[in-house]
N, C-alpha and C. Protein backbone atom coordinates (compact mmCIF):
# COMPACT_ATOMS: atom_id res chain seq x y z
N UNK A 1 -28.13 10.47 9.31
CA UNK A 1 -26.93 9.89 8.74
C UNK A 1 -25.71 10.42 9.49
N UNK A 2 -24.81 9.46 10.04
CA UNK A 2 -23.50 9.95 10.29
C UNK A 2 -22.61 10.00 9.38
N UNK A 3 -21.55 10.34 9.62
CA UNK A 3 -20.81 10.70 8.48
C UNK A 3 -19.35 10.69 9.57
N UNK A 4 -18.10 10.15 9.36
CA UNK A 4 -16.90 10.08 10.44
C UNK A 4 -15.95 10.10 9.51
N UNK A 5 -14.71 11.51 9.95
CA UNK A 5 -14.08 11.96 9.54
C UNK A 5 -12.72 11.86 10.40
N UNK A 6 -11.67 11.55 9.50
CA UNK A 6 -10.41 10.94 10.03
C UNK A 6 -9.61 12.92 9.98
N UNK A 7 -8.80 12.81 11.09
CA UNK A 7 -7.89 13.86 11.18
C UNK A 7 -6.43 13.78 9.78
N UNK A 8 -6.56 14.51 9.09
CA UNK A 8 -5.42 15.09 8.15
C UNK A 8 -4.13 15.13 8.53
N UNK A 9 -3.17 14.69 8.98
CA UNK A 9 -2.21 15.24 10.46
C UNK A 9 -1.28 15.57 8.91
N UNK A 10 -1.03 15.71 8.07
CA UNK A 10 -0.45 16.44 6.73
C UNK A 10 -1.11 17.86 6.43
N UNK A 11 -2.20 18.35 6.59
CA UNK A 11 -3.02 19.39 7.44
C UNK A 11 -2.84 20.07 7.94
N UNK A 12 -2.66 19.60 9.55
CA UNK A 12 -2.80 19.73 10.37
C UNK A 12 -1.62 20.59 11.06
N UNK A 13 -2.19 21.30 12.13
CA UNK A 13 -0.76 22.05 12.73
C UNK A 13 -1.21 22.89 14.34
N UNK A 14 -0.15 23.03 15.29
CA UNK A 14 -0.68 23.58 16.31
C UNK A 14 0.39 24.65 16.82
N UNK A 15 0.31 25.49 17.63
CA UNK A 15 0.86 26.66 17.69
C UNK A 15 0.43 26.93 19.59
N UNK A 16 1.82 26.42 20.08
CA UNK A 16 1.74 27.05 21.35
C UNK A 16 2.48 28.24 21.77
N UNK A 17 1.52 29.32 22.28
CA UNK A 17 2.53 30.35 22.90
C UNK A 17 2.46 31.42 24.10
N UNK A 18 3.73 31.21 24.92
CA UNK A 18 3.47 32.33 25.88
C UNK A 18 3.96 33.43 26.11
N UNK A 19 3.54 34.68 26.68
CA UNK A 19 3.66 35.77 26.10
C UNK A 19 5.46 35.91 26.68
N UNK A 20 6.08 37.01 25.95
CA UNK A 20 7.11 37.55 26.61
C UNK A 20 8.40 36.19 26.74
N UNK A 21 8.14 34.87 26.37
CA UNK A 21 8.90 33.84 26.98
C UNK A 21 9.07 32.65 25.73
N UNK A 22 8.17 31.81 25.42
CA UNK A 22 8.35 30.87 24.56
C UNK A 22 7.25 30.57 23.92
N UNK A 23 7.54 30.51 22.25
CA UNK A 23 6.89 29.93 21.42
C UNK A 23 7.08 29.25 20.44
N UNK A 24 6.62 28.21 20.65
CA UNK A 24 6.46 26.47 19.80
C UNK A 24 5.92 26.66 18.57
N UNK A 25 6.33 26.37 17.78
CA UNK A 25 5.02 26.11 16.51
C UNK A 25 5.67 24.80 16.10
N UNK A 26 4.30 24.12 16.40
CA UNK A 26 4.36 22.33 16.01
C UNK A 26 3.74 22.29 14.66
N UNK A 27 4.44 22.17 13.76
CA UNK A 27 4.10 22.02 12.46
C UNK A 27 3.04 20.58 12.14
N UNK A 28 2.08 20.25 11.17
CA UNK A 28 1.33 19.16 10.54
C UNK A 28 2.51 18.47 10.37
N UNK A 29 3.19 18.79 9.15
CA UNK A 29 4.03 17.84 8.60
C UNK A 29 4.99 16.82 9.67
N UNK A 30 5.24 17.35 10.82
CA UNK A 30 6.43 17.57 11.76
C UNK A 30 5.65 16.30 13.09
N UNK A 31 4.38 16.46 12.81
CA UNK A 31 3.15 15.84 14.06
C UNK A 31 2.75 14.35 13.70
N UNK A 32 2.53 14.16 14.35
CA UNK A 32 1.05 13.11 14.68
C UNK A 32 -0.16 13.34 15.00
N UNK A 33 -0.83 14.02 14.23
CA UNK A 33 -2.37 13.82 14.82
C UNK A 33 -2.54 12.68 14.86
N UNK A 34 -4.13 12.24 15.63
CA UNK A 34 -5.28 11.25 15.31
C UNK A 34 -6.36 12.08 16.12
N UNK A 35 -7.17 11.56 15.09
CA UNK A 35 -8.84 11.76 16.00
C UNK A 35 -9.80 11.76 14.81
N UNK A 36 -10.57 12.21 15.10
CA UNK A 36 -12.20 11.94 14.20
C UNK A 36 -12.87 13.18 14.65
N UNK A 37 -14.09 13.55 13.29
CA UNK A 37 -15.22 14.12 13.91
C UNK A 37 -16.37 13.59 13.21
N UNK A 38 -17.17 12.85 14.28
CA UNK A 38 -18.57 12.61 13.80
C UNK A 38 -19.73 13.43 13.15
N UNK A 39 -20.15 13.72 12.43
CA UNK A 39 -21.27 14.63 11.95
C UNK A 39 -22.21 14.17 11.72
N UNK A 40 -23.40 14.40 12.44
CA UNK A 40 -24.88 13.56 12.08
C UNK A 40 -25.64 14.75 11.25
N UNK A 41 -25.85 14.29 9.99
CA UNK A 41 -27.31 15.13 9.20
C UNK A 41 -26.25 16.19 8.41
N UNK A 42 -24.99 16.28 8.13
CA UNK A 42 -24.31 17.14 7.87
C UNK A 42 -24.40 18.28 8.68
N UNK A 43 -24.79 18.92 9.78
CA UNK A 43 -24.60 19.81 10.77
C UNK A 43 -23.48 19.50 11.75
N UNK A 44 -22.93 20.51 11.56
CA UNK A 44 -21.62 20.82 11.82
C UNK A 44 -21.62 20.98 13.74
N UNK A 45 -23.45 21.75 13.99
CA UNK A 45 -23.45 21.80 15.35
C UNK A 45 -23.40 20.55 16.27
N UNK A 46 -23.57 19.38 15.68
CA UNK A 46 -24.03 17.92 15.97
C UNK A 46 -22.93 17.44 16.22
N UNK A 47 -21.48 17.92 16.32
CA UNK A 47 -20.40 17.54 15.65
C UNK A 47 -19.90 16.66 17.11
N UNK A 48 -18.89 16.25 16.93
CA UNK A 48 -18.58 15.31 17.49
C UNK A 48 -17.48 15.23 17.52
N UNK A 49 -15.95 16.03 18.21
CA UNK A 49 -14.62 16.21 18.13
C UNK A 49 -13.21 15.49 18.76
N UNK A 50 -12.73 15.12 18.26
CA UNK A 50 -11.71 14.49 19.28
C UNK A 50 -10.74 14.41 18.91
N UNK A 51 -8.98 14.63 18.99
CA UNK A 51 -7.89 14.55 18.55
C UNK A 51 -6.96 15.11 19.23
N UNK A 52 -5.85 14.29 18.80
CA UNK A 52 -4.43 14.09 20.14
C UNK A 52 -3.64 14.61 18.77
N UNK A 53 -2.37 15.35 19.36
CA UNK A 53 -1.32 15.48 18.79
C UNK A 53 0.11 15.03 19.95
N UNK A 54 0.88 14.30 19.05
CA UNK A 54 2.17 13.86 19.63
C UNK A 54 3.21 14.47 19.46
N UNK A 55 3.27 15.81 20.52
CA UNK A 55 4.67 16.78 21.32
C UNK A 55 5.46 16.02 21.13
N UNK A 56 5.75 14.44 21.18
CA UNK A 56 7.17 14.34 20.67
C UNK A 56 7.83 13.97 19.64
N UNK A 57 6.76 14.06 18.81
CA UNK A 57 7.32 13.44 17.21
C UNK A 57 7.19 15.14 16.25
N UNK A 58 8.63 15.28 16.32
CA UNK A 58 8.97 16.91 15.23
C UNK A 58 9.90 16.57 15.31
N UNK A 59 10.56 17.65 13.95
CA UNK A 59 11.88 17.92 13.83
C UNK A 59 12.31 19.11 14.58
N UNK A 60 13.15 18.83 15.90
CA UNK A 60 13.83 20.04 16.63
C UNK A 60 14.46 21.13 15.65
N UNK A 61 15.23 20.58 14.62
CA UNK A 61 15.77 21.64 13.67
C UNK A 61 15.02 22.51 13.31
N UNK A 62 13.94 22.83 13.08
CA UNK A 62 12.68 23.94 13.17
C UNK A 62 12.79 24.83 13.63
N UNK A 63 12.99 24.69 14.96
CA UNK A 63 12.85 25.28 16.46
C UNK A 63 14.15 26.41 16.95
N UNK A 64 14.11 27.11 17.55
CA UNK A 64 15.24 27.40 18.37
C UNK A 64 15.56 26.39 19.52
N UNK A 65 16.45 26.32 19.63
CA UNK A 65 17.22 25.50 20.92
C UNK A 65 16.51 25.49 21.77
N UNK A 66 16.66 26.90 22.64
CA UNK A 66 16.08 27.45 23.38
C UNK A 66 14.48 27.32 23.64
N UNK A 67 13.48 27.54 22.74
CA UNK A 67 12.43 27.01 22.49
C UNK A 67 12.08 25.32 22.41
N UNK A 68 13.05 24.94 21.95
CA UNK A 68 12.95 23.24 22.01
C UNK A 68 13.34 22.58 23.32
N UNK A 69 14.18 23.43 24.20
CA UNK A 69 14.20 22.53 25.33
C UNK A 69 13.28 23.54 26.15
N UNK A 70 12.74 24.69 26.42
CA UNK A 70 11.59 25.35 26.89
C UNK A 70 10.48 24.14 27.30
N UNK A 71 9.84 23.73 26.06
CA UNK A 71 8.59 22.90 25.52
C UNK A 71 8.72 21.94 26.16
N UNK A 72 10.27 21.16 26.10
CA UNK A 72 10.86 19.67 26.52
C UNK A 72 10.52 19.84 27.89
N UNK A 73 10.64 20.75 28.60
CA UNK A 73 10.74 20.84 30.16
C UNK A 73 9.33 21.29 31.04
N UNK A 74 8.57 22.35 29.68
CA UNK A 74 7.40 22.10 30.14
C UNK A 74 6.20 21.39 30.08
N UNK A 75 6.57 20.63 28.97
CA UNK A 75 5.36 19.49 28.75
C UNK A 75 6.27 17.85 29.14
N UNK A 76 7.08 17.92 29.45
CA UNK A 76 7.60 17.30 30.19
C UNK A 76 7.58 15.83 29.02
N UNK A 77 7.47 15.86 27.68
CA UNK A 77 7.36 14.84 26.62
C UNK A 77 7.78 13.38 26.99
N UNK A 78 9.41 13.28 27.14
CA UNK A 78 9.60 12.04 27.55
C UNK A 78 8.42 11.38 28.15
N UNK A 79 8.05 12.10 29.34
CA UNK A 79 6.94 11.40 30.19
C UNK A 79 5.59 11.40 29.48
N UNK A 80 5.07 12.23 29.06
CA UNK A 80 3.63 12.65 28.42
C UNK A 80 3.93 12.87 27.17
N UNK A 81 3.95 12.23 26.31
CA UNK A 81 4.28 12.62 24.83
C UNK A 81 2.73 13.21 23.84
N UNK A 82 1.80 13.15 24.44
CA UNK A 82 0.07 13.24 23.92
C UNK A 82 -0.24 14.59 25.06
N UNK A 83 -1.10 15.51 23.91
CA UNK A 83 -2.07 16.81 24.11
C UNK A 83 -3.51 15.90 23.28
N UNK A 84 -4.10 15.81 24.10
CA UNK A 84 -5.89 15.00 23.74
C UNK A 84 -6.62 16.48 23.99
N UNK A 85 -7.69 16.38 23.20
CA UNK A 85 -9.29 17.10 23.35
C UNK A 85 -10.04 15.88 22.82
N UNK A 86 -11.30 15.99 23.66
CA UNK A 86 -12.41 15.00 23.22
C UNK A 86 -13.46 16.20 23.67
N UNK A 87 -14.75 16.94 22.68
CA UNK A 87 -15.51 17.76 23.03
C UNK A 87 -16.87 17.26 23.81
N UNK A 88 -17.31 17.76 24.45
CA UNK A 88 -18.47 17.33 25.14
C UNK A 88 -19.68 18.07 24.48
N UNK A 89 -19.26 19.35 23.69
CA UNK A 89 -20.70 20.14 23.11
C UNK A 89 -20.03 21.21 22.06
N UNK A 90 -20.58 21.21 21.29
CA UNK A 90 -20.68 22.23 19.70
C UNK A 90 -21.73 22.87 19.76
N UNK A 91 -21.24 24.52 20.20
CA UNK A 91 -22.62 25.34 19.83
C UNK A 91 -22.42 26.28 18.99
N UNK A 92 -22.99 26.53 17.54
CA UNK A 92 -22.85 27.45 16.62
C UNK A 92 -23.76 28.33 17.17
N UNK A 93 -23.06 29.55 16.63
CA UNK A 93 -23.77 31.13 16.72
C UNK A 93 -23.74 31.41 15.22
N UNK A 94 -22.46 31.41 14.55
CA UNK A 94 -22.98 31.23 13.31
C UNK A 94 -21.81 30.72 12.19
N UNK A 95 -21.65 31.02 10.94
CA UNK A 95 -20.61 30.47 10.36
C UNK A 95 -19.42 30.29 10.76
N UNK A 96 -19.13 31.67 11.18
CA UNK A 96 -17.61 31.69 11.71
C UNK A 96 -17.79 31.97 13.25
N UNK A 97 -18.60 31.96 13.60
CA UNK A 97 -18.25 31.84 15.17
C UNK A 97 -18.98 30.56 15.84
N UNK A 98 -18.27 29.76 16.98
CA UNK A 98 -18.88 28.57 17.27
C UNK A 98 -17.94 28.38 18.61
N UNK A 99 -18.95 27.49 19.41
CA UNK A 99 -17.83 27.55 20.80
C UNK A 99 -17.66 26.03 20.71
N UNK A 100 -16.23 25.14 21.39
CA UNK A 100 -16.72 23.36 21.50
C UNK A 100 -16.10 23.79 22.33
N UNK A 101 -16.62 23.15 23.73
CA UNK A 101 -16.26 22.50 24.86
C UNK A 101 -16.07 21.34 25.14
N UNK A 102 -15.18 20.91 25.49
CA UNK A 102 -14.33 19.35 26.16
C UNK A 102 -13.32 19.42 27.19
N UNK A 103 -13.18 18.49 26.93
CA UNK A 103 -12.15 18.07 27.96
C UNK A 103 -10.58 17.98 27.86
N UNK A 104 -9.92 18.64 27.67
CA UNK A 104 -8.27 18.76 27.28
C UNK A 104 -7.26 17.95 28.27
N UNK A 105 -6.46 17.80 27.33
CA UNK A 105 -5.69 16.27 28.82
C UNK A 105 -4.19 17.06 28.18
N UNK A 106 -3.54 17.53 29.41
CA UNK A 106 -2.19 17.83 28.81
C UNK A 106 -1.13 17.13 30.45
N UNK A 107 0.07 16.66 29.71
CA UNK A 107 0.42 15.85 31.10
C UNK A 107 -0.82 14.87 32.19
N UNK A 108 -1.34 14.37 31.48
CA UNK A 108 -2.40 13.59 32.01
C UNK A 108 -3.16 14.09 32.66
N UNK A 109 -3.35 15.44 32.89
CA UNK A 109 -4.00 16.21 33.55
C UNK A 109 -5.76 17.04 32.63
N UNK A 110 -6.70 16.41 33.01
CA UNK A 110 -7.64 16.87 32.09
C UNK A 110 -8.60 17.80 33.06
N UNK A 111 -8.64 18.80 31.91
CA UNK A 111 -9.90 19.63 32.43
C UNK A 111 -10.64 19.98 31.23
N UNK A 112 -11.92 20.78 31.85
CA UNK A 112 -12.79 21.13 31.05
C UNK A 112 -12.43 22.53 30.62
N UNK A 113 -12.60 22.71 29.12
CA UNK A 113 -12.11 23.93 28.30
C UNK A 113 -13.07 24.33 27.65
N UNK A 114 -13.21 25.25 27.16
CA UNK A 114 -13.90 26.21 25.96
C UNK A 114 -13.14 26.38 24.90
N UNK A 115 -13.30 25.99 23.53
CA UNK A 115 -12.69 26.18 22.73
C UNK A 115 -12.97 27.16 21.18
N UNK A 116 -12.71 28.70 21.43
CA UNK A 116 -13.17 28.84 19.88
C UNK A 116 -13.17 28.33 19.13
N UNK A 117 -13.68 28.01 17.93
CA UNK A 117 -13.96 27.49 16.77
C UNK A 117 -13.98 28.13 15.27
N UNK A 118 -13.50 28.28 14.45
CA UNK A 118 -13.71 28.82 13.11
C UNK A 118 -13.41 27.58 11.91
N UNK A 119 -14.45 27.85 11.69
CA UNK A 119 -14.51 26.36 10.34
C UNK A 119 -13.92 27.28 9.00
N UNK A 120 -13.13 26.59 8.63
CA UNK A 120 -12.02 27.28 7.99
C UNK A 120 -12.88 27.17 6.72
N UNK A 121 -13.29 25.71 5.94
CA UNK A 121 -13.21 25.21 4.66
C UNK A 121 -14.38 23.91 4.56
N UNK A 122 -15.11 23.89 4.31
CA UNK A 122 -15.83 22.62 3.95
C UNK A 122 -15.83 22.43 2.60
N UNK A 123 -15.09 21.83 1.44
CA UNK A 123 -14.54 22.03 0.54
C UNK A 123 -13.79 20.38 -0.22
N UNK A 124 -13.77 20.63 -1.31
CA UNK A 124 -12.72 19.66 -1.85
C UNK A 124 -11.19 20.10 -1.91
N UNK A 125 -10.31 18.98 -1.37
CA UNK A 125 -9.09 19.37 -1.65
C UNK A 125 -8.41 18.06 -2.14
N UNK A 126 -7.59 18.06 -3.37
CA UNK A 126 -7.20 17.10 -3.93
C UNK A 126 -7.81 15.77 -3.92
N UNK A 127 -8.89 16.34 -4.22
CA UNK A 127 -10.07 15.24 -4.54
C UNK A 127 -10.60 14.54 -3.46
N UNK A 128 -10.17 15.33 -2.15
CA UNK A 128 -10.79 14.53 -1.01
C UNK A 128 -12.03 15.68 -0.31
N UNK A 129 -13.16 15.43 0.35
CA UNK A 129 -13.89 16.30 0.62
C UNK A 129 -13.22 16.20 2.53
N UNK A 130 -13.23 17.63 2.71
CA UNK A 130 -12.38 17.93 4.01
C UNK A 130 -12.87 19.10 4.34
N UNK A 131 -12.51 19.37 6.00
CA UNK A 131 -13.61 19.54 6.78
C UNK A 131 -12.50 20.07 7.87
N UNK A 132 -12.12 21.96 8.12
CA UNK A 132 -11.13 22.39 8.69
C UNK A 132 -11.47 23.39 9.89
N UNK A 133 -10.75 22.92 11.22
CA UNK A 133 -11.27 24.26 11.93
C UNK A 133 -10.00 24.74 12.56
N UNK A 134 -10.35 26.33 12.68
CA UNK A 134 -8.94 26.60 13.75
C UNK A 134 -9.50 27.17 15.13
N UNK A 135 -8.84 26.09 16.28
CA UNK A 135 -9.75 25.98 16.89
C UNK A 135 -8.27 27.13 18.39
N UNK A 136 -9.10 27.72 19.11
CA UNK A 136 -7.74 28.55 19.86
C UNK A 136 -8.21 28.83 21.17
N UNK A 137 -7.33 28.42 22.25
CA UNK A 137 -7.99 28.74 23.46
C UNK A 137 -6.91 29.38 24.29
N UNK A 138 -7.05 30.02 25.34
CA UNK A 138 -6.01 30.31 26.50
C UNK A 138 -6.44 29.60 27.64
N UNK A 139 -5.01 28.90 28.10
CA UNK A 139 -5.27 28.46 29.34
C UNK A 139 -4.46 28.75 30.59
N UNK A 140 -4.68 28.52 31.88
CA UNK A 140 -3.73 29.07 32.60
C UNK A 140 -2.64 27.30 32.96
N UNK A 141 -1.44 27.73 32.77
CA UNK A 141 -0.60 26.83 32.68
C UNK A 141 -0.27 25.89 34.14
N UNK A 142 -0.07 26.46 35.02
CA UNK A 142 -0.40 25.61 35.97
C UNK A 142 -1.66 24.82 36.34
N UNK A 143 -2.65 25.06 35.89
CA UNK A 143 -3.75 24.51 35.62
C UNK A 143 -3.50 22.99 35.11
N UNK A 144 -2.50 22.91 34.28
CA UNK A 144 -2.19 21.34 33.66
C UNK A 144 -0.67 21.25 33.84
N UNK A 145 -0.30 21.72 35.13
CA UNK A 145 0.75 21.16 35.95
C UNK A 145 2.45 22.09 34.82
N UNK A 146 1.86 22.56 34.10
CA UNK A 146 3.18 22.97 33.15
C UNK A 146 4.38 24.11 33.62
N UNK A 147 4.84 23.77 34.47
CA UNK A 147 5.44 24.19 35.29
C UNK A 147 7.08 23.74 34.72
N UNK A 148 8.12 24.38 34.81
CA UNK A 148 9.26 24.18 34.73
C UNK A 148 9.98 22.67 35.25
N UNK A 149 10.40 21.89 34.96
CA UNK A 149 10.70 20.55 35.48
C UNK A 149 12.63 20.44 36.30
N UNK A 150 13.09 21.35 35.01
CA UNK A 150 15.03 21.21 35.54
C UNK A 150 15.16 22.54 36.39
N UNK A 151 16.07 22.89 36.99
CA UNK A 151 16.64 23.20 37.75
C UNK A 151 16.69 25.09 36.90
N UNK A 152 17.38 24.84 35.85
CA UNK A 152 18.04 26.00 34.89
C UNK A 152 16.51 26.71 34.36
N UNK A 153 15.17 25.89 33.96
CA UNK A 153 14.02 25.92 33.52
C UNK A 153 13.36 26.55 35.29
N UNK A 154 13.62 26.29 36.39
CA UNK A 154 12.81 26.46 37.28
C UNK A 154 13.39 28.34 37.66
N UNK A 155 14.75 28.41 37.23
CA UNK A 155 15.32 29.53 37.89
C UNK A 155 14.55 30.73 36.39
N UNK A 156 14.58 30.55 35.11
CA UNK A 156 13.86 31.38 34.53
C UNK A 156 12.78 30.96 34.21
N UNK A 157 11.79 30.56 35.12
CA UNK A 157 10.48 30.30 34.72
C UNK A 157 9.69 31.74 34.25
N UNK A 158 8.76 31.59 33.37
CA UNK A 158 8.33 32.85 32.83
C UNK A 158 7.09 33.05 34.57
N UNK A 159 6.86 34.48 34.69
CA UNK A 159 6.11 35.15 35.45
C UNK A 159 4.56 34.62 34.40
N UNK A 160 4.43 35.14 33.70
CA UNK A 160 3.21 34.39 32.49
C UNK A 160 2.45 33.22 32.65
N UNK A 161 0.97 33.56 33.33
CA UNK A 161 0.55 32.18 33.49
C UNK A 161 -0.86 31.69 32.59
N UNK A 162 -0.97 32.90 31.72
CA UNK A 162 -1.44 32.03 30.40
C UNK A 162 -0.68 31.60 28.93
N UNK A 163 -0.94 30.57 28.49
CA UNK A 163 -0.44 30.15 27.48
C UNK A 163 -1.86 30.19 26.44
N UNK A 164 -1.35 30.59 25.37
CA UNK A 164 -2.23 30.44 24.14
C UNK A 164 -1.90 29.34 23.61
N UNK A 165 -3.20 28.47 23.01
CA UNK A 165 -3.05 27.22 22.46
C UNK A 165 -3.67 27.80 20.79
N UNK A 166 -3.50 27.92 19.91
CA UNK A 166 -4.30 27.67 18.29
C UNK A 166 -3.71 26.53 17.79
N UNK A 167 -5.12 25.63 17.23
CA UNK A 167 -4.72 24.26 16.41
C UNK A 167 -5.74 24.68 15.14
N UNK A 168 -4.53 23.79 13.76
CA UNK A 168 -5.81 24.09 12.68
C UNK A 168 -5.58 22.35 12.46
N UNK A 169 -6.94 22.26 12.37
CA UNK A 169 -7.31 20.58 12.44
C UNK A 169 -7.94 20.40 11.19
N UNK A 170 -7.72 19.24 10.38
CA UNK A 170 -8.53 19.25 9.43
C UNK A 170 -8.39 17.77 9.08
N UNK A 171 -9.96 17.59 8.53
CA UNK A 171 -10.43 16.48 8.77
C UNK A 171 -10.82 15.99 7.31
N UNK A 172 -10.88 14.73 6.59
CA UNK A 172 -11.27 14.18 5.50
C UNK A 172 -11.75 12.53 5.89
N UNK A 173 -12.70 12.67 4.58
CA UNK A 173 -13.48 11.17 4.73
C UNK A 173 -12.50 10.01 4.24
């Protein structure tokens, strides 16, 4: 039996940050998710992951300035407004530990990632049955081109060339 589960983006929330320089927190409320996760047999290892969040739909008022045009310049939004994962494999070790690997597309640029995994909740919440992970990876930022774009952004570019990604995704039927 499959079973396909729509992304929560009321839920939902992601948290970019690099050390010493800038950090984003893209709120659920503030986002756009979409995506799904397939589950065959109710095993969670079977799983089947995929979901985009849209960098350009928030409220800047959140943010520091500074942090809001940081983000603007390195994900370059106008142009690329979508961060995609689609997983290629779910391997549990055990409840709380699990690896998914896919494919991450940031600035149209996709590579293959490793993604921790912690399944937060398999649970009822306001009468909906939902299905949560927080999923967190480091990547190296030039790797998906995230490089400073203006002039003022190129002269203090951070020395820092990993960025931490944590998303908590959560999913209902």
């Amino acid at each position: 039996m499959n079973t396909k589960w729509k992304v929560n983006s009321n839920q939902s929330d992601a948290l970019i940050r690099m050390k010493k320089s800038m950090v984003a927190y893209l709120g659920g409320t503030f986002n756009s998710f979409q995506g799904y996760a397939n589950v065959k047999n109710n095993e969670i290892e079977d799983a089947a992951i995929a979901f985009s969040l849209d960098v350009k739909n928030r409220e800047s008022k959140l943010e520091r300035l500074g942090n809001y045009l940081k983000l603007n310049d390195f994900l370059d939004v106008n142009r690329f407004p979508t961060i995609s994962f689609k997983s290629t494999s779910f391997q549990k070790i055990n409840k709380n530990i699990n690896f998914l690997k896919g494919d991450l597309t940031i600035k149209n640029i996709t590579k293959s990632v490793e993604l921790d995994v912690e399944l937060i909740e398999n649970d009822y919440s306001d009468g909906e049955k939902e299905l949560a992970f927080e999923l967190t990876a480091a990547i190296n930022r030039k790797d998906f081109g995230l490089i400073p774009t203006s002039f003022l952004g190129q002269k203090n570019a951070p020395k820092v060339q990993d960025i931490k990604i944590v998303a908590n995704v959560a999913f209902s039927i």
